[in-house]
C-alpha atoms as a PDB file:
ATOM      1  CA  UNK A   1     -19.801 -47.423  16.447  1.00  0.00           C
ATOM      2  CA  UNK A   2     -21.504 -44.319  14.805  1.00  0.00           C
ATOM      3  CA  UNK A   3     -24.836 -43.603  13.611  1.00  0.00           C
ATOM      4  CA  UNK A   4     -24.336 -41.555  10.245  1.00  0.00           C
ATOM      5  CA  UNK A   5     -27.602 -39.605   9.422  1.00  0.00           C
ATOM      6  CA  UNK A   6     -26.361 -36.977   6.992  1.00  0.00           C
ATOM      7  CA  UNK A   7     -26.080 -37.825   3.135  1.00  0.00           C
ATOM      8  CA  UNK A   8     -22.897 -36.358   1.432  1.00  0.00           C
ATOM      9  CA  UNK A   9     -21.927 -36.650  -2.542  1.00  0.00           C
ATOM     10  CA  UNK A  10     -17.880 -37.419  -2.100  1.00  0.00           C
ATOM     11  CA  UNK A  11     -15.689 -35.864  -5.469  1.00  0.00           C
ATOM     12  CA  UNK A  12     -12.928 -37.771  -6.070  1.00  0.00           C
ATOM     13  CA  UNK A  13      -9.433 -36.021  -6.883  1.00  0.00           C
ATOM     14  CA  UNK A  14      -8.512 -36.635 -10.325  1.00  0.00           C
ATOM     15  CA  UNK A  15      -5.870 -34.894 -11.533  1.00  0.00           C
ATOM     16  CA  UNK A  16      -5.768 -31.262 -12.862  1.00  0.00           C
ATOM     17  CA  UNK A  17      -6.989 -29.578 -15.630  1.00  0.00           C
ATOM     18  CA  UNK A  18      -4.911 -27.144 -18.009  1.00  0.00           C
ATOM     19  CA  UNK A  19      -4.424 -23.943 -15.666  1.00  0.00           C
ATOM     20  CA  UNK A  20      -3.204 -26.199 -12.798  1.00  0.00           C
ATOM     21  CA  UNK A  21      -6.485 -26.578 -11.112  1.00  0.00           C
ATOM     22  CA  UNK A  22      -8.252 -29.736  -9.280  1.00  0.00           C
ATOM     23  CA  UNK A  23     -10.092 -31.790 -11.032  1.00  0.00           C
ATOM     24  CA  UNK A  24     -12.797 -34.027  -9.523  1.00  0.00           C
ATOM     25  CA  UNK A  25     -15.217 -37.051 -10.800  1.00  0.00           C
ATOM     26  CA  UNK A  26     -18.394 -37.669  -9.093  1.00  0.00           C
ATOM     27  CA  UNK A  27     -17.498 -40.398  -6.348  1.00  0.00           C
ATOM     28  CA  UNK A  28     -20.450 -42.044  -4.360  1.00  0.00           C
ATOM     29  CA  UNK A  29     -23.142 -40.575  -1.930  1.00  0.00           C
ATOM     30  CA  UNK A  30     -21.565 -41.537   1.855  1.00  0.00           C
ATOM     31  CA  UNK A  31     -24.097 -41.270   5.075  1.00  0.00           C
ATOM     32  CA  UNK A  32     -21.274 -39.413   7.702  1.00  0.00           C
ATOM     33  CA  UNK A  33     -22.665 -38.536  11.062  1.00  0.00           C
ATOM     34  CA  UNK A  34     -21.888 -34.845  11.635  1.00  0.00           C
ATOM     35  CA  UNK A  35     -19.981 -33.217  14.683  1.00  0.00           C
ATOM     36  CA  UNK A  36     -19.552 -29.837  13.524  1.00  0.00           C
ATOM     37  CA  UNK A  37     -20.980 -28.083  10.393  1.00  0.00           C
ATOM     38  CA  UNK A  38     -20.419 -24.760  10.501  1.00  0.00           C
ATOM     39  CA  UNK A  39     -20.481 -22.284   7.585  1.00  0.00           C
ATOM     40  CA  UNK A  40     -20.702 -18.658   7.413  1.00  0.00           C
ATOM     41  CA  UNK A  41     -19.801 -15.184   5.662  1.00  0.00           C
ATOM     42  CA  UNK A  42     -16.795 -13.509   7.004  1.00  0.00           C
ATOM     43  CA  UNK A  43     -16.207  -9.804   7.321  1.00  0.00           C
ATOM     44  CA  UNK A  44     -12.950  -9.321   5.540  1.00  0.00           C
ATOM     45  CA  UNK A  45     -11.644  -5.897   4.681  1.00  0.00           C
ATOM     46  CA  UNK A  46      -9.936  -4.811   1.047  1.00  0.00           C
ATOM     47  CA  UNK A  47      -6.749  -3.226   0.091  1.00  0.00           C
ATOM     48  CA  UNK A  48      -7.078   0.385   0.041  1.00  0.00           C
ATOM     49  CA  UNK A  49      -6.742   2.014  -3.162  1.00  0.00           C
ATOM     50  CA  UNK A  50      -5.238   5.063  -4.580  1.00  0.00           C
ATOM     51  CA  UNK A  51      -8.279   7.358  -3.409  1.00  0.00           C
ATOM     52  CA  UNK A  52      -8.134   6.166  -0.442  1.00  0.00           C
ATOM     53  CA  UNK A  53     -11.499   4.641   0.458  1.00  0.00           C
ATOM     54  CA  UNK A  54     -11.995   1.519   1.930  1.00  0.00           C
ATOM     55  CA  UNK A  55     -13.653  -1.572   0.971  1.00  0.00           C
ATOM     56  CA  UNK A  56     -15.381  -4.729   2.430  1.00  0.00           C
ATOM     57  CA  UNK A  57     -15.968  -8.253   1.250  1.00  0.00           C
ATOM     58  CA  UNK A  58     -17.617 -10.643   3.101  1.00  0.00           C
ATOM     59  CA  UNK A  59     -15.879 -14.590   2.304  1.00  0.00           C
ATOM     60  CA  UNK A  60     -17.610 -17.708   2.897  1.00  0.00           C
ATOM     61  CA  UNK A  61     -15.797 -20.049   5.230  1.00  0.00           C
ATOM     62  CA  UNK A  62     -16.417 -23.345   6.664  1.00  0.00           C
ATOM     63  CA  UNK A  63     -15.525 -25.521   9.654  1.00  0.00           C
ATOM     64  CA  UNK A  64     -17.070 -28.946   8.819  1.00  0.00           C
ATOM     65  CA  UNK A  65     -16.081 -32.313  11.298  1.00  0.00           C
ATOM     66  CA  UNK A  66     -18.164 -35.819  10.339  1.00  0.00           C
ATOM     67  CA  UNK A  67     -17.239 -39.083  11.232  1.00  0.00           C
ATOM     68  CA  UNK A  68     -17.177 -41.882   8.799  1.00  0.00           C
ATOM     69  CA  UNK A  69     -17.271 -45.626   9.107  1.00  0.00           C
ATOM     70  CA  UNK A  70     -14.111 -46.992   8.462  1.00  0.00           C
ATOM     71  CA  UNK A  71     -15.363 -48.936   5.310  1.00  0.00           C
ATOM     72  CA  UNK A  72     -15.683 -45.470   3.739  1.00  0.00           C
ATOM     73  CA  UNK A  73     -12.684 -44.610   1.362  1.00  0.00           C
ATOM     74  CA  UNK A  74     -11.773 -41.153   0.994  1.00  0.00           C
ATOM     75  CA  UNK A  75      -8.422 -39.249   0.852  1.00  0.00           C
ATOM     76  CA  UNK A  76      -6.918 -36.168   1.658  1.00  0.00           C
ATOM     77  CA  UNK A  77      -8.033 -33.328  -0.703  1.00  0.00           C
ATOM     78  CA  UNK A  78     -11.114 -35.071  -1.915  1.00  0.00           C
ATOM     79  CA  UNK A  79     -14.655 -32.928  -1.760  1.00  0.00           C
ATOM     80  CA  UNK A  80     -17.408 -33.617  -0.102  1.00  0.00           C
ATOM     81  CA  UNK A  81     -20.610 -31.668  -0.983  1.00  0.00           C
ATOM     82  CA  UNK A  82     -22.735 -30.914   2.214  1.00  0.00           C
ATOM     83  CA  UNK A  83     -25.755 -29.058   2.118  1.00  0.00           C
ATOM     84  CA  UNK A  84     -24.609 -27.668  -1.542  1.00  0.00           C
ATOM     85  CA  UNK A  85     -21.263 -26.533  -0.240  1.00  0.00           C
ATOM     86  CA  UNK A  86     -18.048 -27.912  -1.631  1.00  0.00           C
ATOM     87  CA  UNK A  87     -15.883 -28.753   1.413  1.00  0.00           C
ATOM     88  CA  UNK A  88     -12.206 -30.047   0.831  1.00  0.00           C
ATOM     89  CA  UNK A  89     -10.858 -32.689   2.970  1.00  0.00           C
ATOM     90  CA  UNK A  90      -8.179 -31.474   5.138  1.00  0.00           C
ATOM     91  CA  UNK A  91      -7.823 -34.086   8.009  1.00  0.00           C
ATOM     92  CA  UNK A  92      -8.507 -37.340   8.549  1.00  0.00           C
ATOM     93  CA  UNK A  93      -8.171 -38.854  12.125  1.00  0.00           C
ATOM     94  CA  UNK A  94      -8.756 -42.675  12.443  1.00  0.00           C
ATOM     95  CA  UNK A  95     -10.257 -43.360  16.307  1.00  0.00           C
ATOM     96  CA  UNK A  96     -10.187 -46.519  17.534  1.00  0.00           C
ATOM     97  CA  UNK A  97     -12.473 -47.786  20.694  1.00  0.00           C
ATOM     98  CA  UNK A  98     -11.013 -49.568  23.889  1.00  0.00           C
ATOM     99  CA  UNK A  99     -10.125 -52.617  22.574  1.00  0.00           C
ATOM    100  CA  UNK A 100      -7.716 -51.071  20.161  1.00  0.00           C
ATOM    101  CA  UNK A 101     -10.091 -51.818  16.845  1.00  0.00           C
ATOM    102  CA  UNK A 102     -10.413 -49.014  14.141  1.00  0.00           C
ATOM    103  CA  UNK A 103     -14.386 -47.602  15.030  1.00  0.00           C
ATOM    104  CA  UNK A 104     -14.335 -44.782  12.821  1.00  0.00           C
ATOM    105  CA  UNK A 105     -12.302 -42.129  11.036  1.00  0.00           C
ATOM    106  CA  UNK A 106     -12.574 -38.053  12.416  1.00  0.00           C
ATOM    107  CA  UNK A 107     -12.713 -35.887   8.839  1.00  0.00           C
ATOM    108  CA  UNK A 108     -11.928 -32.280   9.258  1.00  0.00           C
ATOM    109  CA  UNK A 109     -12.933 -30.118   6.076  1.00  0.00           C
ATOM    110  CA  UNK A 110     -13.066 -26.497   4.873  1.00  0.00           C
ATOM    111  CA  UNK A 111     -14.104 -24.503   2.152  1.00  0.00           C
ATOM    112  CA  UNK A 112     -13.219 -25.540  -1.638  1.00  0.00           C
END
């Protein structure tokens, strides 16, 4: 049994719109109790170009883990939207307790 404190908006995967690209419809609000939210701007460097200077970037990533009752329906791929960031669903891990019974599901995410 969990004890889900944060508030989430899920986006449900609905297709894709004409250049190939996700589209989503608001789903419902879900109450996941979070493991692991962790999002932050990354160094990255840029190609060099032809006058040789360098260049820097910095990318947001995200390493997001909630748990979720097992009543809560959501899929690979769908978004969730914690804290304002869009997070796509990348893993879901059902964990069961010792008697064998479903107790709730692991989600992994990362950044939209």
């Amino acid at each position: 049994m969990i004890l889900a404190t944060m508030k989430t908006q899920l986006l449900v995967a609905d297709g894709f719109d004409l250049h190939g690209q996700r589209r989503f419809k608001p789903g419902k609000t879900l109450k996941v109790a979070p493991v692991k939210v962790e999002i932050r701007s990354q160094h990255t460097t840029v190609r060099t170009d032809s006058s040789g200077t360098h260049g820097a970037a910095g990318e947001q990533t995200a390493d997001v883990v909630v748990l979720a009752s097992p009543k809560t329906r959501v899929t690979l791929d769908d978004v969730l939207v914690v804290h304002g960031n869009r997070l796509r669903i990348e893993v879901i891990k059902p964990r069961f307790d010792a008697g064998g019974r479903h107790d709730h599901n692991e989600i992994h995410c990362v950044q939209a």
